[in-house]
PDB file of N, CA and C in Angstrom:
ATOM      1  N   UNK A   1      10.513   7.238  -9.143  1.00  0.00           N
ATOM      2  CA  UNK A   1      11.293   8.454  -9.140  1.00  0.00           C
ATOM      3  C   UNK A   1      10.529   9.581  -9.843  1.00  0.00           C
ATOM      4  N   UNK A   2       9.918   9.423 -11.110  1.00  0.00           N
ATOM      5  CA  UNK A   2       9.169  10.379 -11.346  1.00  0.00           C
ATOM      6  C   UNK A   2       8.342  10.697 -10.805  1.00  0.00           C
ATOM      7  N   UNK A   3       7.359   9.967 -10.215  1.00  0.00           N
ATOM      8  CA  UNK A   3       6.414  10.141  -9.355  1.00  0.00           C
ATOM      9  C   UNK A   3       6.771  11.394  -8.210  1.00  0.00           C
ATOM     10  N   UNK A   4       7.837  11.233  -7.411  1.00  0.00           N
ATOM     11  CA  UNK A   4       8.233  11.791  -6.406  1.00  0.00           C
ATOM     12  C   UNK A   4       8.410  13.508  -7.011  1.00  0.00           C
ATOM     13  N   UNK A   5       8.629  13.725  -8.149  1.00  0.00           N
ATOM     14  CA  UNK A   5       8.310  14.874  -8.534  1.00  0.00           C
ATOM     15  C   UNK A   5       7.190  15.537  -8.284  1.00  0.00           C
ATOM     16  N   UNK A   6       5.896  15.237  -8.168  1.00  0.00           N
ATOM     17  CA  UNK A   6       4.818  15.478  -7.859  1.00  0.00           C
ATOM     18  C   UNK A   6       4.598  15.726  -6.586  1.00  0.00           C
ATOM     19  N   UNK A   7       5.086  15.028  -5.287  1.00  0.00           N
ATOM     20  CA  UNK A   7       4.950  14.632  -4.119  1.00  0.00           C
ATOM     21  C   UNK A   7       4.336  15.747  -3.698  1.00  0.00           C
ATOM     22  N   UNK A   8       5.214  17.310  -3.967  1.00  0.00           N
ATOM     23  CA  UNK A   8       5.136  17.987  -3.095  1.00  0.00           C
ATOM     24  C   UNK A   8       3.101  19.117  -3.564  1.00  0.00           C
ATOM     25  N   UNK A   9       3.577  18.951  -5.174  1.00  0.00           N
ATOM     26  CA  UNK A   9       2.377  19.585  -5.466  1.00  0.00           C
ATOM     27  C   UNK A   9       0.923  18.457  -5.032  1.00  0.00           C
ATOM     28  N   UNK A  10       1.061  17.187  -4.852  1.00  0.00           N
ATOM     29  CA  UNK A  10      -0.281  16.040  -4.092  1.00  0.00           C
ATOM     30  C   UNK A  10      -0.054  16.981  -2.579  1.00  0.00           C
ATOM     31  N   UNK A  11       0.825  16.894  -2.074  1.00  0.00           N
ATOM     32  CA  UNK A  11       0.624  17.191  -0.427  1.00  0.00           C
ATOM     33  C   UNK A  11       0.309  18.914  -0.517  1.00  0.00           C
ATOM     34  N   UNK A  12       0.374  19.503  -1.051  1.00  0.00           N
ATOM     35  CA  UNK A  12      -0.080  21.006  -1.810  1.00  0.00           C
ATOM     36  C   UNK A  12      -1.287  20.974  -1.812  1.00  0.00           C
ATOM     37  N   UNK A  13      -2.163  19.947  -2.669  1.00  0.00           N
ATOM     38  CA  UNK A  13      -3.327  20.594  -3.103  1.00  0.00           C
ATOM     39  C   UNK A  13      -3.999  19.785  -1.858  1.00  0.00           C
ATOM     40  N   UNK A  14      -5.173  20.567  -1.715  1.00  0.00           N
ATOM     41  CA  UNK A  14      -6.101  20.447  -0.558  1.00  0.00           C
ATOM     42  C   UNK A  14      -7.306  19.226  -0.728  1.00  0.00           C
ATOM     43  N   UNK A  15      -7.645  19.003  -1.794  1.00  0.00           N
ATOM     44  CA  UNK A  15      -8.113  18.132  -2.261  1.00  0.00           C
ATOM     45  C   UNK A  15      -7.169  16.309  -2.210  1.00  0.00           C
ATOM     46  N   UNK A  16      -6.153  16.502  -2.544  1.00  0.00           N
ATOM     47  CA  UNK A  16      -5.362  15.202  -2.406  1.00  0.00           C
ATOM     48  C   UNK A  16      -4.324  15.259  -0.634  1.00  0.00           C
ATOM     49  N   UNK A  17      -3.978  16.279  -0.336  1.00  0.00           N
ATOM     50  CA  UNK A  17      -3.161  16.090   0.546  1.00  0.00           C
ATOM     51  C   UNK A  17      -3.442  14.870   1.967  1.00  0.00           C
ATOM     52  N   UNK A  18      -4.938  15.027   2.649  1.00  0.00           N
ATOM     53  CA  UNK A  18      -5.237  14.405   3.675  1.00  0.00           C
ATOM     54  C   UNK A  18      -6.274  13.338   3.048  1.00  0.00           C
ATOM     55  N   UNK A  19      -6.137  12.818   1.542  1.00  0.00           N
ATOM     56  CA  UNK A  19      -6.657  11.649   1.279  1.00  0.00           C
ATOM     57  C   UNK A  19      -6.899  10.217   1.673  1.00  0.00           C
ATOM     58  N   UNK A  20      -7.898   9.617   1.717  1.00  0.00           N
ATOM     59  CA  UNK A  20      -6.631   8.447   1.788  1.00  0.00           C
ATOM     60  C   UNK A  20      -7.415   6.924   0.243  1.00  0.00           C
ATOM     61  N   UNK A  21      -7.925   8.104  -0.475  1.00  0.00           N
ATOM     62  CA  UNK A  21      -8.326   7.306  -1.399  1.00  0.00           C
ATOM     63  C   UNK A  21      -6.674   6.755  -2.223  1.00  0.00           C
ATOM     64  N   UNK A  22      -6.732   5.687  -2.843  1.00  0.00           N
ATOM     65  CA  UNK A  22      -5.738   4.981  -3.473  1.00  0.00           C
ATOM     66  C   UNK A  22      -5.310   5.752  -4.987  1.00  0.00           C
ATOM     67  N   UNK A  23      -6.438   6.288  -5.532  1.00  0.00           N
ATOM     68  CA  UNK A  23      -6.339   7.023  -6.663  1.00  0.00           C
ATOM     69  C   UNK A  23      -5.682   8.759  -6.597  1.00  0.00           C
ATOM     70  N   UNK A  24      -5.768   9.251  -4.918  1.00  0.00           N
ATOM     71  CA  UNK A  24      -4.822  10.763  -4.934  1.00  0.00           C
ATOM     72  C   UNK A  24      -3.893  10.512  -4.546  1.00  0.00           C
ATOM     73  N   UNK A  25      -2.608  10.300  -5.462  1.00  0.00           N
ATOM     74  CA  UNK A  25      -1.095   9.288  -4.996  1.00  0.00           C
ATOM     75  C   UNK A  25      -0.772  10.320  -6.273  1.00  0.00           C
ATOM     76  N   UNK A  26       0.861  10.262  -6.085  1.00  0.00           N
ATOM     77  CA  UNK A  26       1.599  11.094  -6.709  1.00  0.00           C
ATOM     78  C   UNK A  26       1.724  10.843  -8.140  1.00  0.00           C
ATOM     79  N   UNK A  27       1.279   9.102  -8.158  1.00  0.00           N
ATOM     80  CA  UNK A  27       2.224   8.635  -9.365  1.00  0.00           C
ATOM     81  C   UNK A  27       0.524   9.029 -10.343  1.00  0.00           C
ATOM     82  N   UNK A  28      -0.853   9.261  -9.932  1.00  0.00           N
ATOM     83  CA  UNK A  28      -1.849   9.079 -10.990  1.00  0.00           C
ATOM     84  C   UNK A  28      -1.581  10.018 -11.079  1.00  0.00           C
ATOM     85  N   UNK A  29      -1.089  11.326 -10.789  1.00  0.00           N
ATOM     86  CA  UNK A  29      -0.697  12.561 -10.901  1.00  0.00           C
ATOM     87  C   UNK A  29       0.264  12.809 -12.048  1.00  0.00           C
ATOM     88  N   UNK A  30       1.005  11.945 -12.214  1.00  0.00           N
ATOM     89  CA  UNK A  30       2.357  12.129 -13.107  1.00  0.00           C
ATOM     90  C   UNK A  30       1.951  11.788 -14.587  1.00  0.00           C
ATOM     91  N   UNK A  31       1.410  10.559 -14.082  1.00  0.00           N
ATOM     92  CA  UNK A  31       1.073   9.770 -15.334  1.00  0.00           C
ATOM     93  C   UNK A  31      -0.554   9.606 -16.206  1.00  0.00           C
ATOM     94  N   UNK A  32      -1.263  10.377 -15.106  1.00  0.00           N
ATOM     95  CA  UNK A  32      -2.572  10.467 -15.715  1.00  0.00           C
ATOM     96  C   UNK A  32      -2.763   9.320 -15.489  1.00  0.00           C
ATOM     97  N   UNK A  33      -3.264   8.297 -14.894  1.00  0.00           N
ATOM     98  CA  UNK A  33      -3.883   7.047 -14.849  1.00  0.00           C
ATOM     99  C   UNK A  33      -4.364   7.136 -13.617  1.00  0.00           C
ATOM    100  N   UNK A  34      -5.317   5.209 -13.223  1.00  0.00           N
ATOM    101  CA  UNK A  34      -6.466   5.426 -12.604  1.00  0.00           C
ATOM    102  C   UNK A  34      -5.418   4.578 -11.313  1.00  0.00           C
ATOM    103  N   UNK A  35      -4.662   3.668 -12.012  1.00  0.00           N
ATOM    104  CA  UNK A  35      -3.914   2.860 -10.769  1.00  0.00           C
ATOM    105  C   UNK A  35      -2.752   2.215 -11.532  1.00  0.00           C
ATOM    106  N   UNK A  36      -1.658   1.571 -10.524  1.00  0.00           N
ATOM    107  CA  UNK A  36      -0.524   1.166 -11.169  1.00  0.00           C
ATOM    108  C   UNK A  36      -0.537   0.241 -12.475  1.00  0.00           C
ATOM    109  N   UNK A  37      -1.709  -0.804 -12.413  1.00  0.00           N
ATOM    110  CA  UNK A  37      -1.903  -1.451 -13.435  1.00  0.00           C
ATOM    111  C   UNK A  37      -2.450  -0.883 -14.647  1.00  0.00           C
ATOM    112  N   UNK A  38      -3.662  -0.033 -14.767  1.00  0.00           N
ATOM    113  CA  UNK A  38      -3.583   0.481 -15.987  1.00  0.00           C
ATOM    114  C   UNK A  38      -2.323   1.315 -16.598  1.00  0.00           C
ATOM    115  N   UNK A  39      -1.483   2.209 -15.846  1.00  0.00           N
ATOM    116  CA  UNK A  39      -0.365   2.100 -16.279  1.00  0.00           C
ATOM    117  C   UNK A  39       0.524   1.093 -16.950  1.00  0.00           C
ATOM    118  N   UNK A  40       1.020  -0.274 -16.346  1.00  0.00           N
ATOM    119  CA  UNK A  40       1.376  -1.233 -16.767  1.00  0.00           C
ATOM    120  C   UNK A  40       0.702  -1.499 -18.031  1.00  0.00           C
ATOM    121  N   UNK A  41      -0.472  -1.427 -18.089  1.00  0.00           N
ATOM    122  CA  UNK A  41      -1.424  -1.914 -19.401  1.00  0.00           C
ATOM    123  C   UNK A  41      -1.551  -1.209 -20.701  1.00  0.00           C
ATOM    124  N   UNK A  42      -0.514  -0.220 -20.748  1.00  0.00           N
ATOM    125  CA  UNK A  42      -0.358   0.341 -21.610  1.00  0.00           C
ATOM    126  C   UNK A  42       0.988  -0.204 -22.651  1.00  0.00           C
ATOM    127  N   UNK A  43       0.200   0.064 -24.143  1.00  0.00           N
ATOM    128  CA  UNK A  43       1.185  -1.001 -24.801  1.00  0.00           C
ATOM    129  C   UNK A  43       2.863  -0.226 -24.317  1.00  0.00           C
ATOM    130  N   UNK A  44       2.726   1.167 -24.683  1.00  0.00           N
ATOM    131  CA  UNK A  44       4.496   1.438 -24.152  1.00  0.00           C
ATOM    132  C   UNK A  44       5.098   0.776 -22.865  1.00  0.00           C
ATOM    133  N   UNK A  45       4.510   0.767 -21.955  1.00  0.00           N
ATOM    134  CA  UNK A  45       4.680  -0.344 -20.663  1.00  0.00           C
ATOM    135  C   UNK A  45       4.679  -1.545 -20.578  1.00  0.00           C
ATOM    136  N   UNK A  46       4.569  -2.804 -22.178  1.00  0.00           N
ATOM    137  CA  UNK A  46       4.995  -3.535 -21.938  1.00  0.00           C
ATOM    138  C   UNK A  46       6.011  -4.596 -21.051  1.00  0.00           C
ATOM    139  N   UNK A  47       7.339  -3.742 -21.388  1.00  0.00           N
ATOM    140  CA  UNK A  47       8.342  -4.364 -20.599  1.00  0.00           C
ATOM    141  C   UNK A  47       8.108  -4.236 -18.715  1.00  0.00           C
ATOM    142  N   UNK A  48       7.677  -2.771 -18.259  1.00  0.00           N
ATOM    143  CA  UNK A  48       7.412  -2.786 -16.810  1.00  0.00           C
ATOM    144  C   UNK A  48       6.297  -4.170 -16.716  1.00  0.00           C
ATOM    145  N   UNK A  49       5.467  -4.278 -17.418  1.00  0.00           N
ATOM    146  CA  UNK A  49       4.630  -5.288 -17.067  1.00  0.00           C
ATOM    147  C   UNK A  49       4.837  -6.722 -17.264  1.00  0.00           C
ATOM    148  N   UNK A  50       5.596  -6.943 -18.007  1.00  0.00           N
ATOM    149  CA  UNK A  50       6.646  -8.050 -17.832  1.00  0.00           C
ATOM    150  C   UNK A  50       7.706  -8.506 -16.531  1.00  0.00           C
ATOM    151  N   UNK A  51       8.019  -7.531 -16.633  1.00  0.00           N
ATOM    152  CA  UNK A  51       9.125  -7.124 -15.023  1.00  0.00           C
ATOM    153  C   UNK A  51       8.240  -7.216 -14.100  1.00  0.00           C
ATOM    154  N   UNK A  52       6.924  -6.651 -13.534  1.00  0.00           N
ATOM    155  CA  UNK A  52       5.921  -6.369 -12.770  1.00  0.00           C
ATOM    156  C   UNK A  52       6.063  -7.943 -12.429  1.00  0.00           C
ATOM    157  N   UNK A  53       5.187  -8.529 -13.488  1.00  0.00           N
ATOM    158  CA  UNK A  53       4.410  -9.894 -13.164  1.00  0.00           C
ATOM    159  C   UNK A  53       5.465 -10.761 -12.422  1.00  0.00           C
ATOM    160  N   UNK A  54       6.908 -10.604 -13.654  1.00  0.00           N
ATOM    161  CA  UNK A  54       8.080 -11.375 -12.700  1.00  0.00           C
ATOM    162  C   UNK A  54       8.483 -11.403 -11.531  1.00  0.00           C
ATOM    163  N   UNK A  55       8.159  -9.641 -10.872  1.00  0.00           N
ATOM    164  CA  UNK A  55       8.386  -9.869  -9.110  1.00  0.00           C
ATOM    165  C   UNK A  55       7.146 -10.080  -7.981  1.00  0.00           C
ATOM    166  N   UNK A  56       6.295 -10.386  -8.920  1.00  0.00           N
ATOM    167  CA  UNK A  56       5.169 -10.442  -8.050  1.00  0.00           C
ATOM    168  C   UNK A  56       5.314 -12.119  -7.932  1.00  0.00           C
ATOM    169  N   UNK A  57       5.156 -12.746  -8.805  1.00  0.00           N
ATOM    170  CA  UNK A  57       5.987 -14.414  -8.819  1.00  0.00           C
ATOM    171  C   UNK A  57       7.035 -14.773  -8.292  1.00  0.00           C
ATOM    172  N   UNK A  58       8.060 -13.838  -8.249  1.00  0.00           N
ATOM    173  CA  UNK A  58       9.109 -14.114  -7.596  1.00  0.00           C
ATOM    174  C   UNK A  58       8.681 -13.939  -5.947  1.00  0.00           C
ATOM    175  N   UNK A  59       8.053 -13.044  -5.389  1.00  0.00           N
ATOM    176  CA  UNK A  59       7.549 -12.812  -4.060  1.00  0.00           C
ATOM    177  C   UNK A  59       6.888 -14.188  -4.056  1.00  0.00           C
ATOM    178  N   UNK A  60       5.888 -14.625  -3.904  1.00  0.00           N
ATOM    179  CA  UNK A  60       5.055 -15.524  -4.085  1.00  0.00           C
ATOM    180  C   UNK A  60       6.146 -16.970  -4.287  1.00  0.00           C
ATOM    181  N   UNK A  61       6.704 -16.937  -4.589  1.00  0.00           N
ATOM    182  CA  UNK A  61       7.789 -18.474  -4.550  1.00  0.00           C
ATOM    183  C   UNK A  61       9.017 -18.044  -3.428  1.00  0.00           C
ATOM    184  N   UNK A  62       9.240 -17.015  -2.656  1.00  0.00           N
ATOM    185  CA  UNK A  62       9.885 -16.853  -1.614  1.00  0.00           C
ATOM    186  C   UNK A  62       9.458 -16.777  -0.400  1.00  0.00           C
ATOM    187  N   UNK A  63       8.001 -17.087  -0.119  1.00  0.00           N
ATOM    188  CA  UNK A  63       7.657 -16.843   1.105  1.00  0.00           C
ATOM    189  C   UNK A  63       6.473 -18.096   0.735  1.00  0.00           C
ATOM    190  N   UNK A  64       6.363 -18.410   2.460  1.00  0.00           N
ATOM    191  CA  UNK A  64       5.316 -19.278   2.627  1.00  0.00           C
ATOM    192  C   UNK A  64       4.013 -18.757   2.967  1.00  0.00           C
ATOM    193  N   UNK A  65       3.055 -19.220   2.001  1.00  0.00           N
ATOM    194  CA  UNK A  65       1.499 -18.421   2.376  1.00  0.00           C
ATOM    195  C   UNK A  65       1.193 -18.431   4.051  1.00  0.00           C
ATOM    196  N   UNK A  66       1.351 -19.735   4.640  1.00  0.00           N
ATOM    197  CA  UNK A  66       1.387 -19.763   6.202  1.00  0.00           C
ATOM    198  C   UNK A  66       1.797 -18.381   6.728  1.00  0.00           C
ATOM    199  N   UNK A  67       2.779 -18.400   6.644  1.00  0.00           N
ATOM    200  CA  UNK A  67       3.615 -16.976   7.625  1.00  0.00           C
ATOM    201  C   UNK A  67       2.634 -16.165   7.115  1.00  0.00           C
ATOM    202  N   UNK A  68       2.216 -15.539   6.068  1.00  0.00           N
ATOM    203  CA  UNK A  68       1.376 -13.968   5.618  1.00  0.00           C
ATOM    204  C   UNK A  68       0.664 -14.297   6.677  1.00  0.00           C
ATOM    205  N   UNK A  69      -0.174 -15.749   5.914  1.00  0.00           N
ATOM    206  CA  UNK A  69      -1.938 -15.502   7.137  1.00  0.00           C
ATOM    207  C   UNK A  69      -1.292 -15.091   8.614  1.00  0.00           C
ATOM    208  N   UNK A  70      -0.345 -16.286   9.026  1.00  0.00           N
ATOM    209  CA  UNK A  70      -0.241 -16.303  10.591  1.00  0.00           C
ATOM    210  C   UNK A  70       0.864 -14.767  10.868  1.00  0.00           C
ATOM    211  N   UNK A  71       1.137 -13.977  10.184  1.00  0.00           N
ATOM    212  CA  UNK A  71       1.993 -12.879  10.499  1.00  0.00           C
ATOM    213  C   UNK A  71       3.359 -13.556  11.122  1.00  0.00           C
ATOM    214  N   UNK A  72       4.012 -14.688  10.931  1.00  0.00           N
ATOM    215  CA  UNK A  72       5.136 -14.823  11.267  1.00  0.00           C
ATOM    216  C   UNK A  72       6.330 -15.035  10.648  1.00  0.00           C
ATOM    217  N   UNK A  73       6.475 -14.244  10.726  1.00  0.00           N
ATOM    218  CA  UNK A  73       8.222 -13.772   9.379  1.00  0.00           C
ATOM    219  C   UNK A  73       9.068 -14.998   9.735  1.00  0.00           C
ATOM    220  N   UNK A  74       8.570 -15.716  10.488  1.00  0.00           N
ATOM    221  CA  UNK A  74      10.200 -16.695  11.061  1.00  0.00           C
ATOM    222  C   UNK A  74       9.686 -18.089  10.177  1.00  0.00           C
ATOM    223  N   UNK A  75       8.442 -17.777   9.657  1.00  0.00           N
ATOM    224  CA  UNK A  75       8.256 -19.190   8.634  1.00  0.00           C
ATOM    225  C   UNK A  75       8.414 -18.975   7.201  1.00  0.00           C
ATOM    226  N   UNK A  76       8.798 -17.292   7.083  1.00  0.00           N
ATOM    227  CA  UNK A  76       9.110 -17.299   5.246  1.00  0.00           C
ATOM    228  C   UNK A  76      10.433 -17.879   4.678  1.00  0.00           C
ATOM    229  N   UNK A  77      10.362 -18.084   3.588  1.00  0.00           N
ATOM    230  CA  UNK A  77      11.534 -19.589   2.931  1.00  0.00           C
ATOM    231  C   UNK A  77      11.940 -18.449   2.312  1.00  0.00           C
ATOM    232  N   UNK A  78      13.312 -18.164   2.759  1.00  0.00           N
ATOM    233  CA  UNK A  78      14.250 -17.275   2.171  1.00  0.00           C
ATOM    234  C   UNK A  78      15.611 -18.002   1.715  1.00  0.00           C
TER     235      UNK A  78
END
């Protein structure tokens, strides 16, 4: 949500608007950082990075690696 504050001044500047590097995104804009994780890696961001790791584990124990490789949604364990 904060991020989205920015949106309009990234698609504004001429330099970030028709990017498609990973680093001209709204949110390194907001927050001064290089990518979502050094964000996370900041001691005040503890808790997001706690939360982070938990849904990235939680993804990862709801789906079967099979289906990603083979692209078939009808084999993820929901």
């Amino acid at each position: 949500m904060k991020a989205g504050v920015n949106l309009q001044d990234n698609l504004l500047d001429p330099k970030t608007a028709f990017s498609n590097e990973l680093l001209d995104c709204p949110l390194t804009r907001t927050f001064g950082c290089e990518s979502v994780f050094d964000l996370l890696e900041r001691p005040e961001n503890a808790y997001r990075l706690r939360r982070a790791g938990a849904a990235m584990h939680g993804s990862h124990m709801a789906s079967n690696f099979g289906a990603v490789m083979a692209g078939d949604s009808s084999l993820l364990i929901v």
